[in-house]
PDB file of N, CA and C in Angstrom:
ATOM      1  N   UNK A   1       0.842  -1.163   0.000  1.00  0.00           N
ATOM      2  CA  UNK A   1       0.000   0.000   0.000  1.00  0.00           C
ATOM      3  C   UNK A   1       0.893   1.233   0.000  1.00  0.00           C
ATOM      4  N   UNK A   2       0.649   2.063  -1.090  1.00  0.00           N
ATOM      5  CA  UNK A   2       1.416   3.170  -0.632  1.00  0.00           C
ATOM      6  C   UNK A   2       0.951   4.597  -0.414  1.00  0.00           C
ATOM      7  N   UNK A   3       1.707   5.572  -0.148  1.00  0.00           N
ATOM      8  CA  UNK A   3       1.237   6.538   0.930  1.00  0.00           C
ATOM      9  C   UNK A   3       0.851   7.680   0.145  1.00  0.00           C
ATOM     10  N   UNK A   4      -0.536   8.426   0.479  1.00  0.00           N
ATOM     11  CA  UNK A   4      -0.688   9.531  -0.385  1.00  0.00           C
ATOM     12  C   UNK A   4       0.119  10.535  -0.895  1.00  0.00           C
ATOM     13  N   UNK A   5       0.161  10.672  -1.825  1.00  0.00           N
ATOM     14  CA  UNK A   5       1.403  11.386  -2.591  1.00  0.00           C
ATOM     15  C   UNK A   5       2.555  11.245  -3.050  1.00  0.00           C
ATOM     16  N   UNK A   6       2.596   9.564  -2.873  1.00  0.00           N
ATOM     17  CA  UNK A   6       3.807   8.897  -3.368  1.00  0.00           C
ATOM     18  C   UNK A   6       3.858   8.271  -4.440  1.00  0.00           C
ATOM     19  N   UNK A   7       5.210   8.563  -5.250  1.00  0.00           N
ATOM     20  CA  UNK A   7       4.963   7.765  -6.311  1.00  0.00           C
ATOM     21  C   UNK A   7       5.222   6.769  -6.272  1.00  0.00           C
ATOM     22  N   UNK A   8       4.390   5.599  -6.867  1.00  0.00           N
ATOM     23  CA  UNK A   8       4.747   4.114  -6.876  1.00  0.00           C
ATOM     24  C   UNK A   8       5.931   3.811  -8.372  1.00  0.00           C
ATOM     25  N   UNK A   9       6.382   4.613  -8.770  1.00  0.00           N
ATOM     26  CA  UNK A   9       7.489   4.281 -10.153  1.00  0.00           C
ATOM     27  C   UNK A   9       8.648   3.887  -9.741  1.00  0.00           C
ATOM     28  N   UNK A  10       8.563   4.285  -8.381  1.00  0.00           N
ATOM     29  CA  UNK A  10      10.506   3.796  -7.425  1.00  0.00           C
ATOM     30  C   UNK A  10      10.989   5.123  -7.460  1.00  0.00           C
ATOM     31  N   UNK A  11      12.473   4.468  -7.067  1.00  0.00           N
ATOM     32  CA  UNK A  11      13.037   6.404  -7.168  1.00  0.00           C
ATOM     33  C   UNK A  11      13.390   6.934  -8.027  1.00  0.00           C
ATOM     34  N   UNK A  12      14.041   7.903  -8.149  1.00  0.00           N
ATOM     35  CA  UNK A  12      13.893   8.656  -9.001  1.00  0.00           C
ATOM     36  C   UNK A  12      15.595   8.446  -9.174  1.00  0.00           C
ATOM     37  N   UNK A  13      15.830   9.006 -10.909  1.00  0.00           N
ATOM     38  CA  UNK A  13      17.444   8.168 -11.386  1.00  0.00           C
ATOM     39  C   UNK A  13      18.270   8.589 -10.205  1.00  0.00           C
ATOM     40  N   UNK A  14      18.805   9.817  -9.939  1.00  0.00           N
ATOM     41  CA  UNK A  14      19.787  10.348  -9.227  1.00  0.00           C
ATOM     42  C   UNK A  14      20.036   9.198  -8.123  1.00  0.00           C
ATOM     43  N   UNK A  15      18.341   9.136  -7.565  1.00  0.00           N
ATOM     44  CA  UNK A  15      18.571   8.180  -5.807  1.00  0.00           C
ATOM     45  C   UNK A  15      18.899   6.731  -6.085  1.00  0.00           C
ATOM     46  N   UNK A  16      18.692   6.442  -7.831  1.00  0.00           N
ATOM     47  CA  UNK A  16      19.485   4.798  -8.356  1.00  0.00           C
ATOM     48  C   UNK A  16      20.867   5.089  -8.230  1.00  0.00           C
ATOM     49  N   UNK A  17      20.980   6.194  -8.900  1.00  0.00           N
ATOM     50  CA  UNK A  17      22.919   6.246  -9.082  1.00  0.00           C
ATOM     51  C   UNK A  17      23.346   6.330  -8.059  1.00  0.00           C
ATOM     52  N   UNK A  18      22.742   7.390  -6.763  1.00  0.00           N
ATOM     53  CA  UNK A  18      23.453   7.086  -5.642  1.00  0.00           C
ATOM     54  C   UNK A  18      23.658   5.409  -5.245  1.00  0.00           C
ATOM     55  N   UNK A  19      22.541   4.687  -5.174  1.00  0.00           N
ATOM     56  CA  UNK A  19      22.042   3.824  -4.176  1.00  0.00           C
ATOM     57  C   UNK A  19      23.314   2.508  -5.423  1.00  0.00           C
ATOM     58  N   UNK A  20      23.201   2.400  -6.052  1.00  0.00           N
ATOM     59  CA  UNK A  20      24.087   1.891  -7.174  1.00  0.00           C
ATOM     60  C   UNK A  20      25.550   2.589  -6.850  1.00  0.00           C
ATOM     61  N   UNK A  21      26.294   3.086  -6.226  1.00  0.00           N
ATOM     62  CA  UNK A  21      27.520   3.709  -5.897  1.00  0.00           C
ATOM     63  C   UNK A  21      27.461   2.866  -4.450  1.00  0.00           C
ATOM     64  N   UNK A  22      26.817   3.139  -3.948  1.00  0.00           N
ATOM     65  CA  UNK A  22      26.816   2.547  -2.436  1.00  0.00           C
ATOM     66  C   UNK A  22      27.095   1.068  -2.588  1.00  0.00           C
ATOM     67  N   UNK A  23      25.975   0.133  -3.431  1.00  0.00           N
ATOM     68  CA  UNK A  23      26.198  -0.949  -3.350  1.00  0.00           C
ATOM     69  C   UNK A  23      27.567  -1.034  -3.835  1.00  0.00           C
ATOM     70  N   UNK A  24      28.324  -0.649  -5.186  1.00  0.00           N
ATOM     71  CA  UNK A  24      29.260  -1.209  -5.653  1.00  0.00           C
ATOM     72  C   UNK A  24      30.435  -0.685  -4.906  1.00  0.00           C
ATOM     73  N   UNK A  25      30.463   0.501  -3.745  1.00  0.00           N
ATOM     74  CA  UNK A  25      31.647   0.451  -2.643  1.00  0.00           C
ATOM     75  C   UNK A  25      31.316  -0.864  -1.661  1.00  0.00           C
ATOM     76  N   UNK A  26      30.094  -1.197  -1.259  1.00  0.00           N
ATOM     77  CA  UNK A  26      30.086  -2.735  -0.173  1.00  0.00           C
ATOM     78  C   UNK A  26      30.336  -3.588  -0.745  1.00  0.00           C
ATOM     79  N   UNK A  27      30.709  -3.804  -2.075  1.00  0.00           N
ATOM     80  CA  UNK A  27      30.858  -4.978  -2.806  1.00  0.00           C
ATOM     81  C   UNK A  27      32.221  -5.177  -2.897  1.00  0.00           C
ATOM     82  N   UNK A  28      33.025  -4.030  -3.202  1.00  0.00           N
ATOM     83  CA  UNK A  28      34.542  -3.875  -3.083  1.00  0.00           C
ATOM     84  C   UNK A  28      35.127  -3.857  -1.787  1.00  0.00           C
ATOM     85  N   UNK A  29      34.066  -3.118  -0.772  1.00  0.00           N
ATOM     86  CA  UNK A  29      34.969  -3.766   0.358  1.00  0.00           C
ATOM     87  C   UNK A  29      34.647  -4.660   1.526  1.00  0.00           C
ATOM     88  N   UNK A  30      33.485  -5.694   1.058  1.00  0.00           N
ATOM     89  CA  UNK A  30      33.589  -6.799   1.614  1.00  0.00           C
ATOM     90  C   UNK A  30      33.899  -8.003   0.447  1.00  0.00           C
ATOM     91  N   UNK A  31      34.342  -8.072  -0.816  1.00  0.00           N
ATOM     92  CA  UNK A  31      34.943  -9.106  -1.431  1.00  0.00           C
ATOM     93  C   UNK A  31      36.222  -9.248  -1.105  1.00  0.00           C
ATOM     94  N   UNK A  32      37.459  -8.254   0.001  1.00  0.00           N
ATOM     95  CA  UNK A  32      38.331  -8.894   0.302  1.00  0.00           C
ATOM     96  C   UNK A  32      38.158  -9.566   1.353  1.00  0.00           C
ATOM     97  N   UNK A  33      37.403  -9.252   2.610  1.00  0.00           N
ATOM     98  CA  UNK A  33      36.864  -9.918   3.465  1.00  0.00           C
ATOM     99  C   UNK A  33      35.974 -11.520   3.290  1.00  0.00           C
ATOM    100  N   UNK A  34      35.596 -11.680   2.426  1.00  0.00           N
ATOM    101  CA  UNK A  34      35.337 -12.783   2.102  1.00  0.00           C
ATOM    102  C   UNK A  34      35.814 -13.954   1.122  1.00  0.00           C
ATOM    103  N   UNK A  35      36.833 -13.155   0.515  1.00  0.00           N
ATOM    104  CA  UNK A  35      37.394 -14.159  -0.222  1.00  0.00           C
ATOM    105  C   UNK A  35      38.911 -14.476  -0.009  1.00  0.00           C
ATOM    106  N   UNK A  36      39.075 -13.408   0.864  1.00  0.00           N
ATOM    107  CA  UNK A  36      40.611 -13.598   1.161  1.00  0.00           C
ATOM    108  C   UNK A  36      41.637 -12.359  -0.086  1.00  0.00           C
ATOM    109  N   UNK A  37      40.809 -11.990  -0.737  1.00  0.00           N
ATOM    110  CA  UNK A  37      41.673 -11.353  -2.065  1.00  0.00           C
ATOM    111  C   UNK A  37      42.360  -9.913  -1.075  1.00  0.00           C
ATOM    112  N   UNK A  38      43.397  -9.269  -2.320  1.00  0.00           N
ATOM    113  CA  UNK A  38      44.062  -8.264  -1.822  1.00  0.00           C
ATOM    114  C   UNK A  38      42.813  -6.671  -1.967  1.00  0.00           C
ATOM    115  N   UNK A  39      42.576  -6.166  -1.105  1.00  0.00           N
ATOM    116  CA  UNK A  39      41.839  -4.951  -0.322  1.00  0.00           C
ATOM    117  C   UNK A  39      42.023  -4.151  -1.901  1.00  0.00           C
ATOM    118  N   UNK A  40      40.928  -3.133  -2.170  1.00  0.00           N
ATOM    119  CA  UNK A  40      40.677  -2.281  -3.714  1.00  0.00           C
ATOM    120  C   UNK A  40      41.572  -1.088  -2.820  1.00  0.00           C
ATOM    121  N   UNK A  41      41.913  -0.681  -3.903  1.00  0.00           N
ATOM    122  CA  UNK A  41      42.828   0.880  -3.825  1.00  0.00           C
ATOM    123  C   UNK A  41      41.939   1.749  -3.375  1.00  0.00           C
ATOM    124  N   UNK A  42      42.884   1.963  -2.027  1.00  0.00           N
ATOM    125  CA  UNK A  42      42.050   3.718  -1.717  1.00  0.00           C
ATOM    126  C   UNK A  42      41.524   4.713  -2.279  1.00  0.00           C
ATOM    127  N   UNK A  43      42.428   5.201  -3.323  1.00  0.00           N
ATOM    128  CA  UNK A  43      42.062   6.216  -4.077  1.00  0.00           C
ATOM    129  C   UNK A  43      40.469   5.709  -5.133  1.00  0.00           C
ATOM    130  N   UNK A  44      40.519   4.110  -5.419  1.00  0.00           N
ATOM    131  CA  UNK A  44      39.114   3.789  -5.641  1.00  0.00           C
ATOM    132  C   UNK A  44      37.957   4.257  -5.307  1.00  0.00           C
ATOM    133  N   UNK A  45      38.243   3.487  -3.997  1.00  0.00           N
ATOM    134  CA  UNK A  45      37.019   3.636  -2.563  1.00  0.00           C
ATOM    135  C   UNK A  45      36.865   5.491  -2.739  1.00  0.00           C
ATOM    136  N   UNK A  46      37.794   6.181  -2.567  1.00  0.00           N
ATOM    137  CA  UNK A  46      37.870   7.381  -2.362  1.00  0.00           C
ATOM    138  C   UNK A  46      36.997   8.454  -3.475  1.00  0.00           C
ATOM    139  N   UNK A  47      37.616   7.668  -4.810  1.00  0.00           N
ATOM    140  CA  UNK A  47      36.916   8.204  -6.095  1.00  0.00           C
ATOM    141  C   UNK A  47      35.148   7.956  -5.895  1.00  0.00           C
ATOM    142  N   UNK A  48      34.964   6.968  -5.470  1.00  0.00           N
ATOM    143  CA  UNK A  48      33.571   6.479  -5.536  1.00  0.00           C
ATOM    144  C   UNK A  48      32.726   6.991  -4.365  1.00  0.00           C
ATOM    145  N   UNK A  49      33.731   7.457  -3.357  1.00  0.00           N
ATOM    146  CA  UNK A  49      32.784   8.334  -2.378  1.00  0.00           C
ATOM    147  C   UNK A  49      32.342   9.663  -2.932  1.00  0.00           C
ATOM    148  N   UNK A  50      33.760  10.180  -3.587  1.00  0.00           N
ATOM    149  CA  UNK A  50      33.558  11.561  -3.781  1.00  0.00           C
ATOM    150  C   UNK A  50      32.447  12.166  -5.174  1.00  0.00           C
ATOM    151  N   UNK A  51      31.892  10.735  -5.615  1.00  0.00           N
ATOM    152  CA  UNK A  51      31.382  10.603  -6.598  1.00  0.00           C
ATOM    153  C   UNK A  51      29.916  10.630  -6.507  1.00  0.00           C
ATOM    154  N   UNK A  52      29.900   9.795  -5.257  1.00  0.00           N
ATOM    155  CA  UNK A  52      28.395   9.805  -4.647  1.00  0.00           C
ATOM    156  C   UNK A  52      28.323  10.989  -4.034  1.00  0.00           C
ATOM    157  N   UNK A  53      29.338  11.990  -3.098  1.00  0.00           N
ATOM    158  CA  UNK A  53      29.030  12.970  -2.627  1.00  0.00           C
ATOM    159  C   UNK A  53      28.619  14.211  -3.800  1.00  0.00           C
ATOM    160  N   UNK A  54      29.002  13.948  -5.205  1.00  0.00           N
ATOM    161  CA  UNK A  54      28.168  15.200  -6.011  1.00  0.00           C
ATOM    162  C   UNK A  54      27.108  14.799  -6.280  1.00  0.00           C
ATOM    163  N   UNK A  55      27.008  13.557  -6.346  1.00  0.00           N
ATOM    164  CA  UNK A  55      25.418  13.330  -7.061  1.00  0.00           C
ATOM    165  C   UNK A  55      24.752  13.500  -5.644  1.00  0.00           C
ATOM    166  N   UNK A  56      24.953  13.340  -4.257  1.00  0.00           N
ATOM    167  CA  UNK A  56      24.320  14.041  -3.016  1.00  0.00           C
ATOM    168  C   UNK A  56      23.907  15.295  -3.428  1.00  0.00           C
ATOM    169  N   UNK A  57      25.249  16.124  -3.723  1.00  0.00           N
ATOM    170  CA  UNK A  57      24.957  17.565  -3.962  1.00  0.00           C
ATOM    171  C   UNK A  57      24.144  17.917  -4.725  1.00  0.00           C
ATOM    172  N   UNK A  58      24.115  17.381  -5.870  1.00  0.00           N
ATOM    173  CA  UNK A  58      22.838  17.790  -7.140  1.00  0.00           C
ATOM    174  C   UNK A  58      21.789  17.726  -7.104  1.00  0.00           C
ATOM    175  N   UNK A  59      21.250  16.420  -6.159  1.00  0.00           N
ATOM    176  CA  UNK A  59      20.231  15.957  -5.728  1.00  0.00           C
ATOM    177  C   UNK A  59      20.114  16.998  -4.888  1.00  0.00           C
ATOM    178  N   UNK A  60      20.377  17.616  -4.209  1.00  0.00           N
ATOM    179  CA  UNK A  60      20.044  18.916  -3.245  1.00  0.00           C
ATOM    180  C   UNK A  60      20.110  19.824  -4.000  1.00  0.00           C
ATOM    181  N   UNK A  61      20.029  20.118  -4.942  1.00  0.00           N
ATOM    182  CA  UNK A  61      20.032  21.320  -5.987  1.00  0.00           C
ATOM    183  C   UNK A  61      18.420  21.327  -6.575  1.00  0.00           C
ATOM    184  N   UNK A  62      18.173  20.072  -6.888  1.00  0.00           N
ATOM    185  CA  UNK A  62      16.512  20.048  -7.147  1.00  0.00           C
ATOM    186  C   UNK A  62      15.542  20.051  -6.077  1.00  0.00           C
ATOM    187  N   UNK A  63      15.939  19.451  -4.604  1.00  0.00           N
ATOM    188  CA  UNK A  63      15.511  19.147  -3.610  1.00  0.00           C
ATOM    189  C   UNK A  63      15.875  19.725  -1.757  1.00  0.00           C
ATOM    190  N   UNK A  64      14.843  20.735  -1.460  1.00  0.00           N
ATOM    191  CA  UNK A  64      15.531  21.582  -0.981  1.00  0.00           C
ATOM    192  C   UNK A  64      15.698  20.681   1.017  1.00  0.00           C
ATOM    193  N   UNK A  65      15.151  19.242   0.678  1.00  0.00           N
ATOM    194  CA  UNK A  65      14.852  18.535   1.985  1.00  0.00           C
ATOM    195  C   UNK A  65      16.407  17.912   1.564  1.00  0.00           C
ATOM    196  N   UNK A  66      16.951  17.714   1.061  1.00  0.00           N
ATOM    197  CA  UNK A  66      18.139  16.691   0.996  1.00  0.00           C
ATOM    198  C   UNK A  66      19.246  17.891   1.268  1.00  0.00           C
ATOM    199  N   UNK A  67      19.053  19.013   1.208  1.00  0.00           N
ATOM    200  CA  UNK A  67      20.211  19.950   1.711  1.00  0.00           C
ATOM    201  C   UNK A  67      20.546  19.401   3.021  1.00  0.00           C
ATOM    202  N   UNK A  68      21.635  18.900   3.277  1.00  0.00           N
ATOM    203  CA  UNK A  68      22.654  18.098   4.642  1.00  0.00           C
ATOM    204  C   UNK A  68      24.185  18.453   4.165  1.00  0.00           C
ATOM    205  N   UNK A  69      24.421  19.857   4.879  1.00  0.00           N
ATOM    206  CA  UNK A  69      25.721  20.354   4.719  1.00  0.00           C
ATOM    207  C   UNK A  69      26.816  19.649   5.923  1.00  0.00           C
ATOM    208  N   UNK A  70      25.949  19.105   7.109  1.00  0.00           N
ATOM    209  CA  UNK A  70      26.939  18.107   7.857  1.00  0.00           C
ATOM    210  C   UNK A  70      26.831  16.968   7.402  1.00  0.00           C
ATOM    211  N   UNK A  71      26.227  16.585   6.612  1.00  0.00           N
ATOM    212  CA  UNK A  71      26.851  14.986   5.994  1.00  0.00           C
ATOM    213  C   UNK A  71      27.588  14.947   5.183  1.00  0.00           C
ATOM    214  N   UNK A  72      27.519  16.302   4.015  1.00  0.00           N
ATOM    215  CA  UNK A  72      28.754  16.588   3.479  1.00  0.00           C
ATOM    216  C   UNK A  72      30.025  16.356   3.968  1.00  0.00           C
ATOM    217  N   UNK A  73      30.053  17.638   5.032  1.00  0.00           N
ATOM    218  CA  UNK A  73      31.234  17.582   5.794  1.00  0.00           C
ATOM    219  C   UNK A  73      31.879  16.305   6.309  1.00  0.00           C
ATOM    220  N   UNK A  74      30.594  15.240   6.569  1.00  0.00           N
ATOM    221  CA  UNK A  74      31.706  14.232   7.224  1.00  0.00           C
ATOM    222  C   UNK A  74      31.787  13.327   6.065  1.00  0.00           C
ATOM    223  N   UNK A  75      31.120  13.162   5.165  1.00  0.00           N
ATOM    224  CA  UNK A  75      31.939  12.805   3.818  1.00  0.00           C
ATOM    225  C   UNK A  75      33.123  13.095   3.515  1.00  0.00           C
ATOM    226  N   UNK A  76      32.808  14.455   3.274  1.00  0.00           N
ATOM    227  CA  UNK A  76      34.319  15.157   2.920  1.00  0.00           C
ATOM    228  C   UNK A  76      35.392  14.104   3.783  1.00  0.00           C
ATOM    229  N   UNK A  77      35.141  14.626   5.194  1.00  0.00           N
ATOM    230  CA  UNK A  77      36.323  14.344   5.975  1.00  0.00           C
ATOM    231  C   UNK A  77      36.655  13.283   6.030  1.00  0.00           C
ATOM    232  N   UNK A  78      35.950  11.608   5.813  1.00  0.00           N
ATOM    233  CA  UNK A  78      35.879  10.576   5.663  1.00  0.00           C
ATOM    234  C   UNK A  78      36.844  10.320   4.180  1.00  0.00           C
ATOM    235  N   UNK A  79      36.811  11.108   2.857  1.00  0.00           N
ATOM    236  CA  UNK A  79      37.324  11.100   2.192  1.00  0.00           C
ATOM    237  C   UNK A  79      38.703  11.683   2.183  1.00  0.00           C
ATOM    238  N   UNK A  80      39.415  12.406   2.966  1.00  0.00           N
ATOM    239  CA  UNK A  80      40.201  12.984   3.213  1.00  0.00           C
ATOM    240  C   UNK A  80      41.222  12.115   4.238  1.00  0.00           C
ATOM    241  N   UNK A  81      40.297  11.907   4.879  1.00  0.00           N
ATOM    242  CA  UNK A  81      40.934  10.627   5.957  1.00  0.00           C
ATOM    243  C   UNK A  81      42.093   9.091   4.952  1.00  0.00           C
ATOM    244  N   UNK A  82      40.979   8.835   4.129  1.00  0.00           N
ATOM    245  CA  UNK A  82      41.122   8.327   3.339  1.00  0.00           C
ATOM    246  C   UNK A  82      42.599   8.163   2.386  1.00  0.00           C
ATOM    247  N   UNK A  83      42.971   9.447   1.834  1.00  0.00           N
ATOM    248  CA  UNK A  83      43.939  10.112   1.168  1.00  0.00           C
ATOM    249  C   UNK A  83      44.745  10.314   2.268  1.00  0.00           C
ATOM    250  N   UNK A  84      44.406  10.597   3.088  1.00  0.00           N
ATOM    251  CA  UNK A  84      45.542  10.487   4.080  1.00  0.00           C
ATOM    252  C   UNK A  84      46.057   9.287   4.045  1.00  0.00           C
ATOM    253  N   UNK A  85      45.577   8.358   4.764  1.00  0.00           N
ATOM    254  CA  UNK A  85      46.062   6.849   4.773  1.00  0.00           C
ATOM    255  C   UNK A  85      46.785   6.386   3.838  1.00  0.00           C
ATOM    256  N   UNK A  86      46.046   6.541   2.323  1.00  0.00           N
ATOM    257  CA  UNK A  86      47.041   6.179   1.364  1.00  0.00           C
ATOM    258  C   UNK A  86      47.983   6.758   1.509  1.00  0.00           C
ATOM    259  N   UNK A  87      48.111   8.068   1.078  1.00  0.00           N
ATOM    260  CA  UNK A  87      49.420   8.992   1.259  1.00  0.00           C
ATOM    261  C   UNK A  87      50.404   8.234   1.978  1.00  0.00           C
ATOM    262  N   UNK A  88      49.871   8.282   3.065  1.00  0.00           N
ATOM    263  CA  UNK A  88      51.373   8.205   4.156  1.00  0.00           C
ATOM    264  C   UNK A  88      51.513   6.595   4.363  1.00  0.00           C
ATOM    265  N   UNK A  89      50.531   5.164   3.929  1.00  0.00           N
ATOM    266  CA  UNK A  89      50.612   3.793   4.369  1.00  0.00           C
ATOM    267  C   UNK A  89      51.558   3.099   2.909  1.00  0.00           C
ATOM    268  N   UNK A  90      51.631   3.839   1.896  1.00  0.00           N
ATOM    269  CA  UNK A  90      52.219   3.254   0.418  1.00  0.00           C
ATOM    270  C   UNK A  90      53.437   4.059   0.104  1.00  0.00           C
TER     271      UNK A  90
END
Protein backbone atom coordinates (compact mmCIF):
# COMPACT_ATOMS: atom_id res chain seq x y z
CA UNK A 1 0.00 0.00 0.00
CA UNK A 2 1.42 3.17 -0.63
CA UNK A 3 1.24 6.54 0.93
CA UNK A 4 -0.69 9.53 -0.39
CA UNK A 5 1.40 11.39 -2.59
CA UNK A 6 3.81 8.90 -3.37
CA UNK A 7 4.96 7.76 -6.31
CA UNK A 8 4.75 4.11 -6.88
CA UNK A 9 7.49 4.28 -10.15
CA UNK A 10 10.51 3.80 -7.43
CA UNK A 11 13.04 6.40 -7.17
CA UNK A 12 13.89 8.66 -9.00
CA UNK A 13 17.44 8.17 -11.39
CA UNK A 14 19.79 10.35 -9.23
CA UNK A 15 18.57 8.18 -5.81
CA UNK A 16 19.48 4.80 -8.36
CA UNK A 17 22.92 6.25 -9.08
CA UNK A 18 23.45 7.09 -5.64
CA UNK A 19 22.04 3.82 -4.18
CA UNK A 20 24.09 1.89 -7.17
CA UNK A 21 27.52 3.71 -5.90
CA UNK A 22 26.82 2.55 -2.44
CA UNK A 23 26.20 -0.95 -3.35
CA UNK A 24 29.26 -1.21 -5.65
CA UNK A 25 31.65 0.45 -2.64
CA UNK A 26 30.09 -2.74 -0.17
CA UNK A 27 30.86 -4.98 -2.81
CA UNK A 28 34.54 -3.88 -3.08
CA UNK A 29 34.97 -3.77 0.36
CA UNK A 30 33.59 -6.80 1.61
CA UNK A 31 34.94 -9.11 -1.43
CA UNK A 32 38.33 -8.89 0.30
CA UNK A 33 36.86 -9.92 3.46
CA UNK A 34 35.34 -12.78 2.10
CA UNK A 35 37.39 -14.16 -0.22
CA UNK A 36 40.61 -13.60 1.16
CA UNK A 37 41.67 -11.35 -2.06
CA UNK A 38 44.06 -8.26 -1.82
CA UNK A 39 41.84 -4.95 -0.32
CA UNK A 40 40.68 -2.28 -3.71
CA UNK A 41 42.83 0.88 -3.82
CA UNK A 42 42.05 3.72 -1.72
CA UNK A 43 42.06 6.22 -4.08
CA UNK A 44 39.11 3.79 -5.64
CA UNK A 45 37.02 3.64 -2.56
CA UNK A 46 37.87 7.38 -2.36
CA UNK A 47 36.92 8.20 -6.10
CA UNK A 48 33.57 6.48 -5.54
CA UNK A 49 32.78 8.33 -2.38
CA UNK A 50 33.56 11.56 -3.78
CA UNK A 51 31.38 10.60 -6.60
CA UNK A 52 28.39 9.80 -4.65
CA UNK A 53 29.03 12.97 -2.63
CA UNK A 54 28.17 15.20 -6.01
CA UNK A 55 25.42 13.33 -7.06
CA UNK A 56 24.32 14.04 -3.02
CA UNK A 57 24.96 17.56 -3.96
CA UNK A 58 22.84 17.79 -7.14
CA UNK A 59 20.23 15.96 -5.73
CA UNK A 60 20.04 18.92 -3.25
CA UNK A 61 20.03 21.32 -5.99
CA UNK A 62 16.51 20.05 -7.15
CA UNK A 63 15.51 19.15 -3.61
CA UNK A 64 15.53 21.58 -0.98
CA UNK A 65 14.85 18.54 1.98
CA UNK A 66 18.14 16.69 1.00
CA UNK A 67 20.21 19.95 1.71
CA UNK A 68 22.65 18.10 4.64
CA UNK A 69 25.72 20.35 4.72
CA UNK A 70 26.94 18.11 7.86
CA UNK A 71 26.85 14.99 5.99
CA UNK A 72 28.75 16.59 3.48
CA UNK A 73 31.23 17.58 5.79
CA UNK A 74 31.71 14.23 7.22
CA UNK A 75 31.94 12.81 3.82
CA UNK A 76 34.32 15.16 2.92
CA UNK A 77 36.32 14.34 5.98
CA UNK A 78 35.88 10.58 5.66
CA UNK A 79 37.32 11.10 2.19
CA UNK A 80 40.20 12.98 3.21
CA UNK A 81 40.93 10.63 5.96
CA UNK A 82 41.12 8.33 3.34
CA UNK A 83 43.94 10.11 1.17
CA UNK A 84 45.54 10.49 4.08
CA UNK A 85 46.06 6.85 4.77
CA UNK A 86 47.04 6.18 1.36
CA UNK A 87 49.42 8.99 1.26
CA UNK A 88 51.37 8.21 4.16
CA UNK A 89 50.61 3.79 4.37
CA UNK A 90 52.22 3.25 0.42
Amino acid sequence: MSRPGSRSSGPDPLSAVSLLLLLVLAGLLLWPLLSGGAAPSPYLIAGLLFARLGVQVFRAQKDERLKRPASWAVDLLLIALIFWVASNGQ
